[in-house]
C-alpha atoms as a PDB file:
ATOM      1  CA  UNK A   1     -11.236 -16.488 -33.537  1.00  0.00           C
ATOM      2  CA  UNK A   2      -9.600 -15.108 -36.707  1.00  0.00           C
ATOM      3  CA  UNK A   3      -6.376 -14.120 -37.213  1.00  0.00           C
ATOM      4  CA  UNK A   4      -6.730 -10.780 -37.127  1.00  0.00           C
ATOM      5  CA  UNK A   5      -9.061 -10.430 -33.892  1.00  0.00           C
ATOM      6  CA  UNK A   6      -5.921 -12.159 -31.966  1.00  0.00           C
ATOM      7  CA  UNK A   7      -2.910 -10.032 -33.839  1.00  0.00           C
ATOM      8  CA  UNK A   8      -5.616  -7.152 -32.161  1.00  0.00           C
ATOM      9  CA  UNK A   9      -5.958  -8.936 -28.941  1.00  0.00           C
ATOM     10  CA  UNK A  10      -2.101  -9.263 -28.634  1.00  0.00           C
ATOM     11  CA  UNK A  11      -1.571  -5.405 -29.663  1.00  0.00           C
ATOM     12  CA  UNK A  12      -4.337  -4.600 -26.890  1.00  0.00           C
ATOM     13  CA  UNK A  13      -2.897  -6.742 -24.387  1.00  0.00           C
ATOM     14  CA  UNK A  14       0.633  -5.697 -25.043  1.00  0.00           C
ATOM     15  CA  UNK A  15      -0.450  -1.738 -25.163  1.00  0.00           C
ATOM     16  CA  UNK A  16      -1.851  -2.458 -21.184  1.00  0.00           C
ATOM     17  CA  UNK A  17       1.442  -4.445 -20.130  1.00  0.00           C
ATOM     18  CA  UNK A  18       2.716  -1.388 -21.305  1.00  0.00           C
ATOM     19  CA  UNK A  19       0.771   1.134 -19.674  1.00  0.00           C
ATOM     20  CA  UNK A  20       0.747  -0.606 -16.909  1.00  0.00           C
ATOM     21  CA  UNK A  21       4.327  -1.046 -16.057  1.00  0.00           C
ATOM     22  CA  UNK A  22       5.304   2.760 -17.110  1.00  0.00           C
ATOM     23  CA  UNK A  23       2.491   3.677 -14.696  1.00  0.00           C
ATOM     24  CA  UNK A  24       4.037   1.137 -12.118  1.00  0.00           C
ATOM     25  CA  UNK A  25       7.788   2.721 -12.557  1.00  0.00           C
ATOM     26  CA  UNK A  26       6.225   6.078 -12.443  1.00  0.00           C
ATOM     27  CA  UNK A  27       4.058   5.837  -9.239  1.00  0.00           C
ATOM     28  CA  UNK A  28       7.671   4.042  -7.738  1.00  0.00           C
ATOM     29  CA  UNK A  29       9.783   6.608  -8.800  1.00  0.00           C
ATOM     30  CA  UNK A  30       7.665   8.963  -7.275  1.00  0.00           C
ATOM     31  CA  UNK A  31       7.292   7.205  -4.069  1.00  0.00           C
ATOM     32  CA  UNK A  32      11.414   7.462  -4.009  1.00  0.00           C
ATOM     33  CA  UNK A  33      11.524  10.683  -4.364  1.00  0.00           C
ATOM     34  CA  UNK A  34       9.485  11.762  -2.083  1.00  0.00           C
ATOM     35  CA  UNK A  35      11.239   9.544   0.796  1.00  0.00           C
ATOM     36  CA  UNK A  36      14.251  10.787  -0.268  1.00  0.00           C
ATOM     37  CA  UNK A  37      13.266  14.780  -0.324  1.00  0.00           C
ATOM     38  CA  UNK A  38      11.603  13.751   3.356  1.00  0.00           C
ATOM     39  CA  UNK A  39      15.052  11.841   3.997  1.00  0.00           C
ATOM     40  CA  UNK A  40      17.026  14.802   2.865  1.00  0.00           C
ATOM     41  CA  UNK A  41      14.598  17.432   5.473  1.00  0.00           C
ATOM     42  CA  UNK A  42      15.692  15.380   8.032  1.00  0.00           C
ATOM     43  CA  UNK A  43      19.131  15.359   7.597  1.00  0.00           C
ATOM     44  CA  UNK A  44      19.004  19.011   7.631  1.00  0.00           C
ATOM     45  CA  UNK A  45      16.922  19.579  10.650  1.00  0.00           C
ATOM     46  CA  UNK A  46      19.802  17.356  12.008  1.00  0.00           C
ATOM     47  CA  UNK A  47      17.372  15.076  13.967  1.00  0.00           C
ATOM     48  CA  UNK A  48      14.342  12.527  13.044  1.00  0.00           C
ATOM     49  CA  UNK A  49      10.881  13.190  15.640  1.00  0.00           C
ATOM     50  CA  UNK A  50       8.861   9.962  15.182  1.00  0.00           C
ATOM     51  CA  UNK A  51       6.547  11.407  13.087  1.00  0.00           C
ATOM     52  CA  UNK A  52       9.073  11.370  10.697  1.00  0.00           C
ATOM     53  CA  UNK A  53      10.227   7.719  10.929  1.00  0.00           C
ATOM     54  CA  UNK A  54       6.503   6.861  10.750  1.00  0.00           C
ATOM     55  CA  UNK A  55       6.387   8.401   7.304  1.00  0.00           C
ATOM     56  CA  UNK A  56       9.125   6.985   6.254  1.00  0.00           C
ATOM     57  CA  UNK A  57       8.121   3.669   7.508  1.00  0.00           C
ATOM     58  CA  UNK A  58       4.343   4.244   4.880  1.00  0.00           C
ATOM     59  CA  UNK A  59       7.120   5.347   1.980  1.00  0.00           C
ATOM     60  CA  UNK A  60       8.422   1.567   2.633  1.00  0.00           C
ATOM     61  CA  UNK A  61       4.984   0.202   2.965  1.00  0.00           C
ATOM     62  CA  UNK A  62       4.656   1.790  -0.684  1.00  0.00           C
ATOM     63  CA  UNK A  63       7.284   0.724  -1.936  1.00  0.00           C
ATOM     64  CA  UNK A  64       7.038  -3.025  -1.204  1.00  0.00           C
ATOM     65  CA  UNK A  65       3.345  -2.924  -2.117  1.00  0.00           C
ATOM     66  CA  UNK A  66       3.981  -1.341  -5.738  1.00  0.00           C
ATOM     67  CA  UNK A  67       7.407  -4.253  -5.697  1.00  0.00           C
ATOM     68  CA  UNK A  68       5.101  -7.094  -5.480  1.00  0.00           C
ATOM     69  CA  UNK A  69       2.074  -5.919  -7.472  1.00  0.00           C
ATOM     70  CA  UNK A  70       4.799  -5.279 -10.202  1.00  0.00           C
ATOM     71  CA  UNK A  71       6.284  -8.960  -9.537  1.00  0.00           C
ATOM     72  CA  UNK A  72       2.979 -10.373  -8.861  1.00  0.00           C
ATOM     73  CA  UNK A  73       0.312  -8.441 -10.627  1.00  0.00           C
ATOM     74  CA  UNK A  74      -1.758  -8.296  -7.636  1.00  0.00           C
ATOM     75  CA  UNK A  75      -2.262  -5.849  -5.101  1.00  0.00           C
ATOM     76  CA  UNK A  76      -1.567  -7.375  -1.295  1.00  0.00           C
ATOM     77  CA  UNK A  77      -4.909  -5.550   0.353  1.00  0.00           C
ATOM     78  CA  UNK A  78      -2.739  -6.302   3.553  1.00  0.00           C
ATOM     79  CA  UNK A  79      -0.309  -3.720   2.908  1.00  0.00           C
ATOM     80  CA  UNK A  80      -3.174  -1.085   2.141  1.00  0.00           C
ATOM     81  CA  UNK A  81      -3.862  -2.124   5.885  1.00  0.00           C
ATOM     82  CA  UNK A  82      -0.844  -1.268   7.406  1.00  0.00           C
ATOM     83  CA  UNK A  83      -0.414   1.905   5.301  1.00  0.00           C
ATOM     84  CA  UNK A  84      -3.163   3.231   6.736  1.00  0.00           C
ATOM     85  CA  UNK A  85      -2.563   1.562  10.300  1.00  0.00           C
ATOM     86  CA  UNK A  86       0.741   3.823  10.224  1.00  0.00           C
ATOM     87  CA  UNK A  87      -0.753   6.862   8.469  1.00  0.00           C
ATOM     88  CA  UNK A  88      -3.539   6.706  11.600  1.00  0.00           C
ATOM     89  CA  UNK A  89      -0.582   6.256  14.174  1.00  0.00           C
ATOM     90  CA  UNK A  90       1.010   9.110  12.802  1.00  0.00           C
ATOM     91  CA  UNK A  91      -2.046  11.767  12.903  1.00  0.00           C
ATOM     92  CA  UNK A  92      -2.579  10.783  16.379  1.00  0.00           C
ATOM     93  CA  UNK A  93       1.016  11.939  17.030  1.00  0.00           C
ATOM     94  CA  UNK A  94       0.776  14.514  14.896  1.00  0.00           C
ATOM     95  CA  UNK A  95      -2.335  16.073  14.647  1.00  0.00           C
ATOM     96  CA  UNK A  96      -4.261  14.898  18.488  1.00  0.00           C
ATOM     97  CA  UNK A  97      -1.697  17.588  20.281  1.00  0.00           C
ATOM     98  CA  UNK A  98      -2.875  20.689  18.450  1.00  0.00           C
ATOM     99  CA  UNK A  99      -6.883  19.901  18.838  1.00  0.00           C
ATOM    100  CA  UNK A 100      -9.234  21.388  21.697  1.00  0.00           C
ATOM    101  CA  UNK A 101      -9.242  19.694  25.352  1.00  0.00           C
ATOM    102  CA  UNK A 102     -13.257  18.348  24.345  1.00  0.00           C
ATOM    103  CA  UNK A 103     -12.409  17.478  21.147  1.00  0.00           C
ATOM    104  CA  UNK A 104      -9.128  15.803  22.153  1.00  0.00           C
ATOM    105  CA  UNK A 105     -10.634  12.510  23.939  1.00  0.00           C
ATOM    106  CA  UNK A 106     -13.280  11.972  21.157  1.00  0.00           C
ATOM    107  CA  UNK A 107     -10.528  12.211  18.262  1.00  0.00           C
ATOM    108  CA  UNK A 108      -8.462   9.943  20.499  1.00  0.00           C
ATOM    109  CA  UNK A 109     -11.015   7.400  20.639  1.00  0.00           C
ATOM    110  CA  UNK A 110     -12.161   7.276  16.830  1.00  0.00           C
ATOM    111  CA  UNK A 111      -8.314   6.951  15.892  1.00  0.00           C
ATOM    112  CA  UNK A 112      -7.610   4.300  18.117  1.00  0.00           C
ATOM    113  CA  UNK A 113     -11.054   2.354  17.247  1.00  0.00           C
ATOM    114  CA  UNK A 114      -9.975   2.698  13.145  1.00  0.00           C
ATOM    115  CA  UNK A 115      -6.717   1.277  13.861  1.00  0.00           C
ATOM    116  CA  UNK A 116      -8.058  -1.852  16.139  1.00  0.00           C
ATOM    117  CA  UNK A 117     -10.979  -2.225  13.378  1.00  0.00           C
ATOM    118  CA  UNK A 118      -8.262  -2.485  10.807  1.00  0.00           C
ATOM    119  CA  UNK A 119      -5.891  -4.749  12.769  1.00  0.00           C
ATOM    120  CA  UNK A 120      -8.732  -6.832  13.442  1.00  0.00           C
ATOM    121  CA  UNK A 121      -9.513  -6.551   8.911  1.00  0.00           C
ATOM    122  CA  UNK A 122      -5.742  -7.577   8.960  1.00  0.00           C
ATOM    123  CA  UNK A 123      -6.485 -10.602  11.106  1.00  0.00           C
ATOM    124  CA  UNK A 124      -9.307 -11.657   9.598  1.00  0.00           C
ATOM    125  CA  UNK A 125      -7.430 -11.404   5.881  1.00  0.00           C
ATOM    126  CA  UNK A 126      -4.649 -13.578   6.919  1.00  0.00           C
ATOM    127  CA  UNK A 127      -5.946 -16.072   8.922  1.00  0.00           C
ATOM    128  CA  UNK A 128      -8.899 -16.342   6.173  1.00  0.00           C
ATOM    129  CA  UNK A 129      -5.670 -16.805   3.311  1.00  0.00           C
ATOM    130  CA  UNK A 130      -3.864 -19.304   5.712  1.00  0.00           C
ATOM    131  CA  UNK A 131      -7.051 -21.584   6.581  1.00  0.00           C
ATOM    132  CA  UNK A 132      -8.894 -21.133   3.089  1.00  0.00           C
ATOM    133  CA  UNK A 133      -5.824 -19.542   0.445  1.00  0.00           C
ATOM    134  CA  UNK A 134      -6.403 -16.804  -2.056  1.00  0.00           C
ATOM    135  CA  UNK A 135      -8.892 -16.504  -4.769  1.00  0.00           C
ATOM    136  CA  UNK A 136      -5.936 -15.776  -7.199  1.00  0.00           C
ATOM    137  CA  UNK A 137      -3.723 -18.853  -6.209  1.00  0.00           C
ATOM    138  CA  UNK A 138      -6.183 -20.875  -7.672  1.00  0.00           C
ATOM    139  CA  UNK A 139      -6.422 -18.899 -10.756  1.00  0.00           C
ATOM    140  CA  UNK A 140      -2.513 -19.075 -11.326  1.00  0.00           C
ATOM    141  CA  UNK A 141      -2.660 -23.186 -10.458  1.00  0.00           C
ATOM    142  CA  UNK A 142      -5.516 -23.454 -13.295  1.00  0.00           C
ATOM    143  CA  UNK A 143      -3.285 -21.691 -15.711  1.00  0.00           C
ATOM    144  CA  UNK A 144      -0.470 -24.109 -14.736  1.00  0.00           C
ATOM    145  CA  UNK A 145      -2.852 -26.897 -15.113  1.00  0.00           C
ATOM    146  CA  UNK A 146      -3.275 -25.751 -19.011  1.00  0.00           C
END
């Protein structure tokens, strides 16, 4: 390569660090904010119901997912899973109340079949990355390596 093509290579490169870490601290900030407006709602109701500490319990699971990609630069699929393992928990406390008697058992069962299929997606992640490792630890040992 020319000298050039790499002084563009390094502009383009540094242009998507850039991007990507405003869009990082943006998405983050956001995530605060919105626990803490949901935080402040339940300090004035004066109590927490659990539906409540289940969402802020997905505001953490964002949080430490968009902590490590930005440490890590790669996004833990795992914490996707229990986002939406506590975002399913949290409709069926929610939402299964206020639905028709028929409907009721049939919602009931769908919920709680998504949430063991994903548990058993969570299992078969981790026990996969124990036994076997991850695709991009072998990436960051050949860069090492170099």
């Amino acid at each position: 390569m020319d000298i050039k093509t790499e002084k563009v290579q390094v502009i383009g490169n540094t242009l998507v660090d850039a991007f990507h870490y405003l869009a990082l601290f943006i998405i983050g900030a956001t995530v605060v904010w919105s626990a803490a407006y949901e935080y402040l709602q339940m300090m004035g109701k004066g109590h927490a119901e659990l539906k409540d500490i289940l969402l802020l319990f997905i505001y953490l699971e964002l949080g430490a997912m968009i902590g490590i990609y930005f440490k890590t630069n790669r996004l833990p699929v795992q914490f996707l899973i229990f986002i939406a393992i506590t975002a399913l928990s949290r409709h069926l406390v929610i939402d299964v109340q206020h639905v028709s008697a028929e409907f009721h058992l049939y919602l009931l069962i769908v919920i709680s079949g998504s949430i063991v299929l994903l548990s058993g997606a969570l299992f078969a992640l981790t026990y996969t990355a124990t036994k076997y490792g991850r695709p991009e630890d072998d990436t960051n040992r050949d860069k090492a390596r170099q």
